[in-house]
Protein backbone atom coordinates (compact mmCIF):
# COMPACT_ATOMS: atom_id res chain seq x y z
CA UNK A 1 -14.66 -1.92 -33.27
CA UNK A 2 -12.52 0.19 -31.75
CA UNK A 3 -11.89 3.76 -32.38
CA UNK A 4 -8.78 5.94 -33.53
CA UNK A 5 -9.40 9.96 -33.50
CA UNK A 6 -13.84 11.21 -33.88
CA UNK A 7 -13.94 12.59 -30.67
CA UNK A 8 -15.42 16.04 -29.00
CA UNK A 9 -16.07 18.45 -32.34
CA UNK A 10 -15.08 16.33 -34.79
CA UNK A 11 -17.32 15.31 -37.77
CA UNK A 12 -16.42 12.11 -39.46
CA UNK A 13 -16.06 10.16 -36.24
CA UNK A 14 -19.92 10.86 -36.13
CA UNK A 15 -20.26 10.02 -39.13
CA UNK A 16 -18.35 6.09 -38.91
CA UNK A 17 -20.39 5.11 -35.55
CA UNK A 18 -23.39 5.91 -36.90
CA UNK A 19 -22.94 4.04 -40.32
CA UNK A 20 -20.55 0.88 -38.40
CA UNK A 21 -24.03 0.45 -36.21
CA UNK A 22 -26.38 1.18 -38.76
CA UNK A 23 -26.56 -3.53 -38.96
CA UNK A 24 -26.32 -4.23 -35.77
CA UNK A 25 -23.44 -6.23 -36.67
CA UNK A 26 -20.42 -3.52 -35.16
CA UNK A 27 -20.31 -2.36 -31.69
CA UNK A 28 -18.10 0.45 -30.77
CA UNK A 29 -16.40 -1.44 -27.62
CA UNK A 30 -13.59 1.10 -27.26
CA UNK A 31 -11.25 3.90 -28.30
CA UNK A 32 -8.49 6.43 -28.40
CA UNK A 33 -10.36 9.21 -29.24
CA UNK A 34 -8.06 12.28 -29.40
CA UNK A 35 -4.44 13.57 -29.39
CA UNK A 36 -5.07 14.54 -26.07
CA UNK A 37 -5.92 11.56 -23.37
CA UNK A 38 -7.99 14.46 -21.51
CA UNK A 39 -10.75 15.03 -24.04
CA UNK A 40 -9.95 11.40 -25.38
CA UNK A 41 -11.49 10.56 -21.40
CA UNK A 42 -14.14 12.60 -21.97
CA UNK A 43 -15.43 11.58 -25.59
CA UNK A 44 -15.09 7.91 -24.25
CA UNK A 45 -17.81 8.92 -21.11
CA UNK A 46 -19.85 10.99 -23.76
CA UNK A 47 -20.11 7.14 -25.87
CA UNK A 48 -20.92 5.82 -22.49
CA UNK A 49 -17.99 3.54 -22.89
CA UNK A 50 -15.95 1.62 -19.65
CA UNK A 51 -13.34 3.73 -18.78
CA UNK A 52 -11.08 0.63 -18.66
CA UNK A 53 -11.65 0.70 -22.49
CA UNK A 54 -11.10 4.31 -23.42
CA UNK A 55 -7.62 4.98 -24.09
CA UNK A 56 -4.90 7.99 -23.75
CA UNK A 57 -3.74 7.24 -27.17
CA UNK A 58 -3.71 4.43 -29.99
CA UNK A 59 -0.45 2.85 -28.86
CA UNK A 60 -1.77 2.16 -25.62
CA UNK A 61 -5.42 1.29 -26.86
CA UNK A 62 -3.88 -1.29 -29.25
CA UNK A 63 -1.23 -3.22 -27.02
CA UNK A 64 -3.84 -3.44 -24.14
CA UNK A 65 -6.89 -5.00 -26.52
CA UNK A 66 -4.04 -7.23 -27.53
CA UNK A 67 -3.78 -9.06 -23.99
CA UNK A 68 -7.04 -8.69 -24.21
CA UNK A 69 -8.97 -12.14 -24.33
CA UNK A 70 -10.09 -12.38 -28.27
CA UNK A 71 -14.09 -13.13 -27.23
CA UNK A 72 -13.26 -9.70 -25.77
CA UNK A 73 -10.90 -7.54 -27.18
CA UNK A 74 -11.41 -4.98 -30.18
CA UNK A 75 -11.47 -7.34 -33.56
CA UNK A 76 -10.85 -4.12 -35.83
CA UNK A 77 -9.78 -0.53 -35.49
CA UNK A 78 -11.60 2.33 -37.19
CA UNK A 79 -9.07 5.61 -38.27
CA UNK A 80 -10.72 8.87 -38.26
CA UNK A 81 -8.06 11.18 -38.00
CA UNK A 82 -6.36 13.95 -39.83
CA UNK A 83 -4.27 12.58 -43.23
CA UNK A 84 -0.70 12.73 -41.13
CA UNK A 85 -2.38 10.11 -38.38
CA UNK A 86 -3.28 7.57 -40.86
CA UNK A 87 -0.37 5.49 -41.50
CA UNK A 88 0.98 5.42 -37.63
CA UNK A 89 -1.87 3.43 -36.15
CA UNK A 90 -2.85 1.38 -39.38
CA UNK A 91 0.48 0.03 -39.46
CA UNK A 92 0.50 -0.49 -35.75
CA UNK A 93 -2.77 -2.04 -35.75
CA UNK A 94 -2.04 -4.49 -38.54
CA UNK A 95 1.37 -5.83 -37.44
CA UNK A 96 -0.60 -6.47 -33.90
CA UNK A 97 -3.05 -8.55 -35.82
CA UNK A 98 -6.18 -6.38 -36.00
CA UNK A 99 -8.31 -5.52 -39.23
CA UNK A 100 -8.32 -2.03 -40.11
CA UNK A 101 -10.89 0.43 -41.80
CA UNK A 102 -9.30 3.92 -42.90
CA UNK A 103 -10.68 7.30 -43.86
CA UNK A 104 -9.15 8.77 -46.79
CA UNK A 105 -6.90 9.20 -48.40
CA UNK A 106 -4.98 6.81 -47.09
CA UNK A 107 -1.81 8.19 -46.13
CA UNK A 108 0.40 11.19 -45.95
CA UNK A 109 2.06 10.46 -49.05
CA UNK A 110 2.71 7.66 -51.39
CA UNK A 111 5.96 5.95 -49.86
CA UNK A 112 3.46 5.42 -46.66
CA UNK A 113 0.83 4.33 -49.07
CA UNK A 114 2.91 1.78 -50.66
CA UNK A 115 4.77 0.64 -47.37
CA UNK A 116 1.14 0.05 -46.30
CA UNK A 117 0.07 -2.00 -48.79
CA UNK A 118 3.25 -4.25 -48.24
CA UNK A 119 2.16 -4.78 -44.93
CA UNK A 120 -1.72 -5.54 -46.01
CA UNK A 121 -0.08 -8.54 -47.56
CA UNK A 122 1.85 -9.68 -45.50
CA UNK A 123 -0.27 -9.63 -41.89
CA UNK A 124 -3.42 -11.02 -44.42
CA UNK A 125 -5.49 -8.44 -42.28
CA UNK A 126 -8.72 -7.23 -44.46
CA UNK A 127 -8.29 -3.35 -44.86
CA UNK A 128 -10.94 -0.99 -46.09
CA UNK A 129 -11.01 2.56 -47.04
CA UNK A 130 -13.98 4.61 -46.88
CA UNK A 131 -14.43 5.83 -50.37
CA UNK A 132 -17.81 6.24 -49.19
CA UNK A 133 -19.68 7.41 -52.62
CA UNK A 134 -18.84 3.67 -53.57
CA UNK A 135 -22.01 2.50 -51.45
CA UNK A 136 -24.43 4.04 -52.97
CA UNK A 137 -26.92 1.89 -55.45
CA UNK A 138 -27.10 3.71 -58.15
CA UNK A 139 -23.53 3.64 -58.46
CA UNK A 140 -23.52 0.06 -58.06
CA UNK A 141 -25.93 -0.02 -60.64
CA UNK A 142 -24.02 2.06 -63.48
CA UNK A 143 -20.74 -0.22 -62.62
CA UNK A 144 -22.83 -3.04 -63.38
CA UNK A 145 -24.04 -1.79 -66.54
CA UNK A 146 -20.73 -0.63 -68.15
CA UNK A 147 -19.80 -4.34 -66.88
CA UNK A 148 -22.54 -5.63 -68.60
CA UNK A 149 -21.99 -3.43 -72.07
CA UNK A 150 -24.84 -1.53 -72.03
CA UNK A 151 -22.67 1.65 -72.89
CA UNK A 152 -20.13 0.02 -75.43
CA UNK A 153 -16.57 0.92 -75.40
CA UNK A 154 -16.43 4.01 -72.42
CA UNK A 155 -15.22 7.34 -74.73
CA UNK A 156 -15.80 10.28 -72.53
CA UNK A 157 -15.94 10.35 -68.26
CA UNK A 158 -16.66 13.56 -66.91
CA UNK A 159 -16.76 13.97 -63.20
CA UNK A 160 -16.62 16.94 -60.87
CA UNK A 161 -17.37 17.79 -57.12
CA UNK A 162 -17.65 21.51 -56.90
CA UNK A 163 -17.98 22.92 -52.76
CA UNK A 164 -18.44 26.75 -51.55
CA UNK A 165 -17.05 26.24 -47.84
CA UNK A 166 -13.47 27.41 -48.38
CA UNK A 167 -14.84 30.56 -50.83
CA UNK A 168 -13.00 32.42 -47.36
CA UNK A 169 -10.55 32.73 -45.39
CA UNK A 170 -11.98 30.25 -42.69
CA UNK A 171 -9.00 28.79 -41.39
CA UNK A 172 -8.30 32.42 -39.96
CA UNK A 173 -11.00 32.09 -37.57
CA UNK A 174 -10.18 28.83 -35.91
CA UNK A 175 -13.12 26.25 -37.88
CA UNK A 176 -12.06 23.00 -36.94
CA UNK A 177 -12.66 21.16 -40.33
CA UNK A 178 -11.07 24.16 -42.28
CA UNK A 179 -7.71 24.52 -39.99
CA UNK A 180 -6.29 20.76 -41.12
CA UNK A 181 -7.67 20.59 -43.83
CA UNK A 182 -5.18 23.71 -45.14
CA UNK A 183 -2.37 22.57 -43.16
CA UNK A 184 0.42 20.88 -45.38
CA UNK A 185 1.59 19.53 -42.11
CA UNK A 186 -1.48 17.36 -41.40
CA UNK A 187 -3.52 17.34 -44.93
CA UNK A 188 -0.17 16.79 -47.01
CA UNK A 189 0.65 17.91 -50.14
CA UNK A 190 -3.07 18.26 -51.13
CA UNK A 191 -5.58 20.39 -50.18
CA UNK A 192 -8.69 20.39 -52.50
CA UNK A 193 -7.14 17.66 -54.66
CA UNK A 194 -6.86 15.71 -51.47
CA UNK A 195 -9.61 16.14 -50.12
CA UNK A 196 -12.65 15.99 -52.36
CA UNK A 197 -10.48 15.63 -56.15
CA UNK A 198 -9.38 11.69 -54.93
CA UNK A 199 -12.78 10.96 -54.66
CA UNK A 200 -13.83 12.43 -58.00
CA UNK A 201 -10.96 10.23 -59.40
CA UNK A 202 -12.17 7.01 -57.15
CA UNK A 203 -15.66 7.28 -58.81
CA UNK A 204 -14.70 7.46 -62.14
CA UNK A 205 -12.51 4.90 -61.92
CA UNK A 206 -14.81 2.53 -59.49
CA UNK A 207 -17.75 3.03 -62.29
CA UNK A 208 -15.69 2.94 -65.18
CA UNK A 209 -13.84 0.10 -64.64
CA UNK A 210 -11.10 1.83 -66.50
CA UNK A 211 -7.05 3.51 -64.62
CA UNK A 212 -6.31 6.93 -65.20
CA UNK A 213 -3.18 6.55 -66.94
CA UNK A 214 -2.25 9.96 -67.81
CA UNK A 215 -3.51 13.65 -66.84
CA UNK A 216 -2.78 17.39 -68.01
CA UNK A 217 -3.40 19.27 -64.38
CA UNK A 218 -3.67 23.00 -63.20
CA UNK A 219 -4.04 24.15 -59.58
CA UNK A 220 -4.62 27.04 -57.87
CA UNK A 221 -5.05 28.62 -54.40
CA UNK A 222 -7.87 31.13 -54.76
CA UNK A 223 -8.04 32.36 -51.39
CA UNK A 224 -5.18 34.93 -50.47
CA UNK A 225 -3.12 33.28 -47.26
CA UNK A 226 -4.13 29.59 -48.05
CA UNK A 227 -1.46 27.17 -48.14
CA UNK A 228 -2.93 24.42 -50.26
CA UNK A 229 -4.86 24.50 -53.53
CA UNK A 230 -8.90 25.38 -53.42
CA UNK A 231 -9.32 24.58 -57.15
CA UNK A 232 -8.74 21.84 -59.42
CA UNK A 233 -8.69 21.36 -63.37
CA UNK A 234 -7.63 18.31 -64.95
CA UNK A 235 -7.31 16.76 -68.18
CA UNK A 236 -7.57 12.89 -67.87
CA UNK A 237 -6.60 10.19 -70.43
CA UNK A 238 -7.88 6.51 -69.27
CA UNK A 239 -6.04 3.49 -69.93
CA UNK A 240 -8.73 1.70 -72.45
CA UNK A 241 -7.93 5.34 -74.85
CA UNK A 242 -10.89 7.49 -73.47
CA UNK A 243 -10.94 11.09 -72.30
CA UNK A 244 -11.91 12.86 -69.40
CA UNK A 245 -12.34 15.80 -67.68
CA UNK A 246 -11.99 16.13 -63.63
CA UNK A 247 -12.73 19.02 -61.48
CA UNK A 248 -13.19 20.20 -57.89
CA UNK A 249 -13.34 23.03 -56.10
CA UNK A 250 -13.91 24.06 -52.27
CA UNK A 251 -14.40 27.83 -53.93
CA UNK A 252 -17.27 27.65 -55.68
CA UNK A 253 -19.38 29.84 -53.59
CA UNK A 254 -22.95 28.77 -52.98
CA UNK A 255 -22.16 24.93 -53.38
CA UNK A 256 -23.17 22.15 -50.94
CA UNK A 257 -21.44 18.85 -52.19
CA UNK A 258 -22.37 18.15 -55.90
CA UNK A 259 -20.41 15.64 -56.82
CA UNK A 260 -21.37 14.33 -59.96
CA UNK A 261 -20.75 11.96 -62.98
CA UNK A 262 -21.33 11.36 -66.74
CA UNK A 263 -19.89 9.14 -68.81
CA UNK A 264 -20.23 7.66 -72.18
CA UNK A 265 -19.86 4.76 -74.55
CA UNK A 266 -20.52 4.13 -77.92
CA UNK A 267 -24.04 3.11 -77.16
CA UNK A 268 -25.00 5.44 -74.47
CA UNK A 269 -24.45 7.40 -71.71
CA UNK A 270 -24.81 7.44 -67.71
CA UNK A 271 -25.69 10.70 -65.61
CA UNK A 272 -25.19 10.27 -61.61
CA UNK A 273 -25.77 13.42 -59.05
CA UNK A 274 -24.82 12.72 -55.27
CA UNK A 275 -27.30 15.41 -54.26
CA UNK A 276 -29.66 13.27 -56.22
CA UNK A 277 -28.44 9.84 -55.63
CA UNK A 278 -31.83 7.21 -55.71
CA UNK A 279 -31.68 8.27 -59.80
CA UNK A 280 -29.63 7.45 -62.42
CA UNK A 281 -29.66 8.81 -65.97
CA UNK A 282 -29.47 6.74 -69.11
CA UNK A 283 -29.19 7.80 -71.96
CA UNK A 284 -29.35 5.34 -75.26
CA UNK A 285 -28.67 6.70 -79.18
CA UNK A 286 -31.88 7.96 -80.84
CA UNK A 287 -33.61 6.92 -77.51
CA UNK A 288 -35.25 9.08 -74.82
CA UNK A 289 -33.71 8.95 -71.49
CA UNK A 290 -34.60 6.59 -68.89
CA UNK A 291 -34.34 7.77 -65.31
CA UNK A 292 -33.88 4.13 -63.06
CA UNK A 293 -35.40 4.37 -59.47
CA UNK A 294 -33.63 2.69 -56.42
CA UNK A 295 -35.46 -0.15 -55.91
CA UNK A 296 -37.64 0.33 -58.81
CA UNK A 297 -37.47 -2.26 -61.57
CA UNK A 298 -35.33 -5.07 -62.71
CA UNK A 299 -32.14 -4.10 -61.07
CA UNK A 300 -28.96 -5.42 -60.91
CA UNK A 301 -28.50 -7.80 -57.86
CA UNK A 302 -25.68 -5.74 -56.28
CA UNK A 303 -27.60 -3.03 -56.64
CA UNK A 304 -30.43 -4.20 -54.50
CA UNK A 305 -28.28 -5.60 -51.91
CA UNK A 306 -27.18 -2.23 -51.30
CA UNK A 307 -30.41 -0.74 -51.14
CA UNK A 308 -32.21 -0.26 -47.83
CA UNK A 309 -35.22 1.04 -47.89
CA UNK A 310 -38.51 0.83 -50.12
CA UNK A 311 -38.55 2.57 -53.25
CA UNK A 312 -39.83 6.18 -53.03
CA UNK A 313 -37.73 6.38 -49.52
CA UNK A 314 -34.68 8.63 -49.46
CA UNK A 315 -31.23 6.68 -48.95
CA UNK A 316 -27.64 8.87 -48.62
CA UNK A 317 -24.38 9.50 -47.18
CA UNK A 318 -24.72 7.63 -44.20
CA UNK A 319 -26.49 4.21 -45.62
CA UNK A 320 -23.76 4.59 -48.24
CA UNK A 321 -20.64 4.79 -45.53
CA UNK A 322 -22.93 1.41 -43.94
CA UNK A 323 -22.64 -0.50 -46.75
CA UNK A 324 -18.86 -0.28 -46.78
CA UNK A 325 -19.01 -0.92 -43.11
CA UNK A 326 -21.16 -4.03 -43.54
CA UNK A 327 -19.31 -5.67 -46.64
CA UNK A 328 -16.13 -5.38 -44.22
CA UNK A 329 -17.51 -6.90 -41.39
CA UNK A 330 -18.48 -9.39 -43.30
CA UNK A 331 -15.30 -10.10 -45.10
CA UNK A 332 -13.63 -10.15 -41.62
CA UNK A 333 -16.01 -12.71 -40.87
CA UNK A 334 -15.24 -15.07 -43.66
CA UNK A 335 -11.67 -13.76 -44.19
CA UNK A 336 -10.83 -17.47 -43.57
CA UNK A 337 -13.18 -18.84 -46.46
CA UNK A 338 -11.68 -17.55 -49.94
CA UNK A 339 -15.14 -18.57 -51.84
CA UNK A 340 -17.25 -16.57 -49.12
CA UNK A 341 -14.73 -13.65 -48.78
CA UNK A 342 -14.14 -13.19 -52.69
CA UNK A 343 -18.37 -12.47 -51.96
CA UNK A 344 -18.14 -9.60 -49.59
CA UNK A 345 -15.05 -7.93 -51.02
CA UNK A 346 -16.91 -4.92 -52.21
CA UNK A 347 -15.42 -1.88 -50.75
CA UNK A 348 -12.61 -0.21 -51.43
CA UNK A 349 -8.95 -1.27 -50.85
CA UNK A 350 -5.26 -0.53 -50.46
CA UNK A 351 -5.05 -0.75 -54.12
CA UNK A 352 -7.67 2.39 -54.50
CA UNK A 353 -5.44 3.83 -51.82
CA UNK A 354 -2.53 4.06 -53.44
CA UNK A 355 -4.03 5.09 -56.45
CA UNK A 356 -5.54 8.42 -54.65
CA UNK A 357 -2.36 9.07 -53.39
CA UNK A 358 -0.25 8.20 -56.72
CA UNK A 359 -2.97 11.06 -58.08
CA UNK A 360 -2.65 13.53 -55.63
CA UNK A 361 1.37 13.19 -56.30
CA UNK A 362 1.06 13.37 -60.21
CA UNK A 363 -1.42 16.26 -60.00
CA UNK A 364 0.57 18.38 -58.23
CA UNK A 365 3.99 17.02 -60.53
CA UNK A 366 1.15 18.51 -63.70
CA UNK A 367 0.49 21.44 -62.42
CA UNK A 368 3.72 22.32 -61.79
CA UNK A 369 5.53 20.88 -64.61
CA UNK A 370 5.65 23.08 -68.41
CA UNK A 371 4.75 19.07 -69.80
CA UNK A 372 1.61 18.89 -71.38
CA UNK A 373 0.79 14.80 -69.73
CA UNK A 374 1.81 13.45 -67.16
CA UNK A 375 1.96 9.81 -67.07
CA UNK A 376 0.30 7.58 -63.65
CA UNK A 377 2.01 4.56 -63.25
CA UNK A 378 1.88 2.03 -60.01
């Protein structure tokens, strides 16, 4: 693997070695670790890297693995930048015949999401996107079982992801994570809606199985001097004719990072709490609820190939982010055996990439718009 951005004081760089290692099937071999080639040097020593293989910036880190030997050189690049540094090096790093795993969202805006996707198809690179909440069991698990019809016909999804961080001003004082993330210039258009409301909309959609197809949406920017939105409310209507209800919020004082989901069928209902994430609810007309264990119990498959540890043993954000990191290793593996790949092809995708930025686009369109619905179409 190598590296684009996650150096000195950032947080999700962290957060991508440690899950990419978490096999032993990744090694971190090089990198281009910030804008600036000084404390892109230093990160590189800090990682106790060769400094032959840390790089001033991505252009030159991807050209030189290039001439690279291939038993040698980088076989994938990792993106943890700001939003507005997405696109640049993906696109770079595909055309010069490397894999690529992306933070989200996965581009500035749309056009780059969809010129992206065009080139996804034709280098025949595998490219993930670390929808990270994806990875987690019990969310395997409640995909399965809407798969599998224990809910019926999905009627109602209800999914929100409510933070306190941005209840002030922060960006005022300098806080790294606060100063791009309010920054039209390097978040884009979206601020919470970007941020945390795409992956509200990825998990209902990922455990649903069903497309937003249509949403009623209001914004607002709570905090006086903010640039982007802190607060989301959204009306959803799902392609199969169910209704939902979406919102975030980086304002809601006291928060940590409850993102949660309910849904419901005709036969039931599913109850899923990221702050509680080895349990899942299930609920069953005129039956008590049943709260399933990881690893407790006759499981789904999938499920248990995610799960890590023994039952009873906590398992979060960071095994989650390792079983994205794992499925695309392996996929990169057999990317030349369609039976074997098909296999390994759980993780999220251009596809999901697009549609996170097609929702950040048609929220803001909602919001601002006197139209009661808004229509999503690809």
């Amino acid at each position: 693997m190598g590296m684009i951005g996650g150096g000195q004081g950032a947080f999700i760089g962290a957060v991508h070695r440690m899950a990419a290692a978490m096999d032993n099937q990744i090694e971190l071999v090089c990198g281009a670790f910030s804008s600036t080639a000084e404390k892109s040097f230093a990160s590189g020593k800090e990682l106790f890297l060769p400094e032959n293989r840390v790089y001033a910036n991505y252009e030159e880190m991807i050209l030189k693995e290039k001439q690279l030997p291939e038993s040698e050189r980088m076989d994938f690049v990792s993106i943890v930048t700001p939003n507005h540094m997405h696109f640049p090096p993906a696109k770079m790093a595909l055309e010069n015949g490397f894999h690529v795993i992306c933070d989200k969202p996965l581009s500035f805006n749309l056009k780059q999401a969809i010129e992206l996707k065009d080139i996804v198809n034709q280098t025949k690179q595998v490219f993930a996107l670390t929808h990270n909440y994806t990875g987690y069991p019990m969310v395997k698990q409640a995909r399965e079982m809407i798969k599998n019809n224990n809910l019926g016909n999905i009627r109602k999804v209800v999914v929100e992801y409510p933070q306190g961080w941005l209840s002030d001003f922060v960006e005022q004082t300098g806080q790294k994570q606060s100063l791009w993330r309010t920054d039209p210039e390097k978040s884009g258009a979206g601020g919470s809606i970007g941020d945390i409301g795409t992956h509200a909309a990825n998990l209902a959609e990922y455990i649903s199985g069903l497309e937003i197809a249509e949403i009623c949406a209001d914004l607002t920017t709570f905090v006086e001097g903010r640039q982007l939105d802190d607060d989301a409310n959204i009306l959803l209507h799902f392609n199969n004719g169910a209704k939902g209800i979406l919102h975030c919020s980086q304002v809601c004082a006291g928060e940590e990072n409850a993102l949660s989901l309910k849904i419901y069928g005709e036969k039931g209902g599913l109850e899923w709490h990221q702050q509680e994430p080895n349990s899942l609810v299930y609920i069953q007309k005129d039956e008590s609820k049943q709260i399933l264990r990881t690893g407790v119990g006759n499981l789904f498959d999938i499920t248990n190939q995610h799960t890590r540890l023994p039952a009873g043993h906590p398992e979060g954000y960071l095994e989650a982010f390792a079983n994205i990191y794992r499925n695309f290793a392996h996929a990169i593996r057999h990317k030349d055996d369609p039976a074997k790949l098909e296999e390994n092809l759980d993780f999220p995708s251009v596809y999901e990439g697009i549609r996170g930025m097609l929702f950040i686009e048609k929220v803001i369109e909602s919001s601002k718009s006197d139209k009661k619905w808004t229509k999503i179409d690809v």
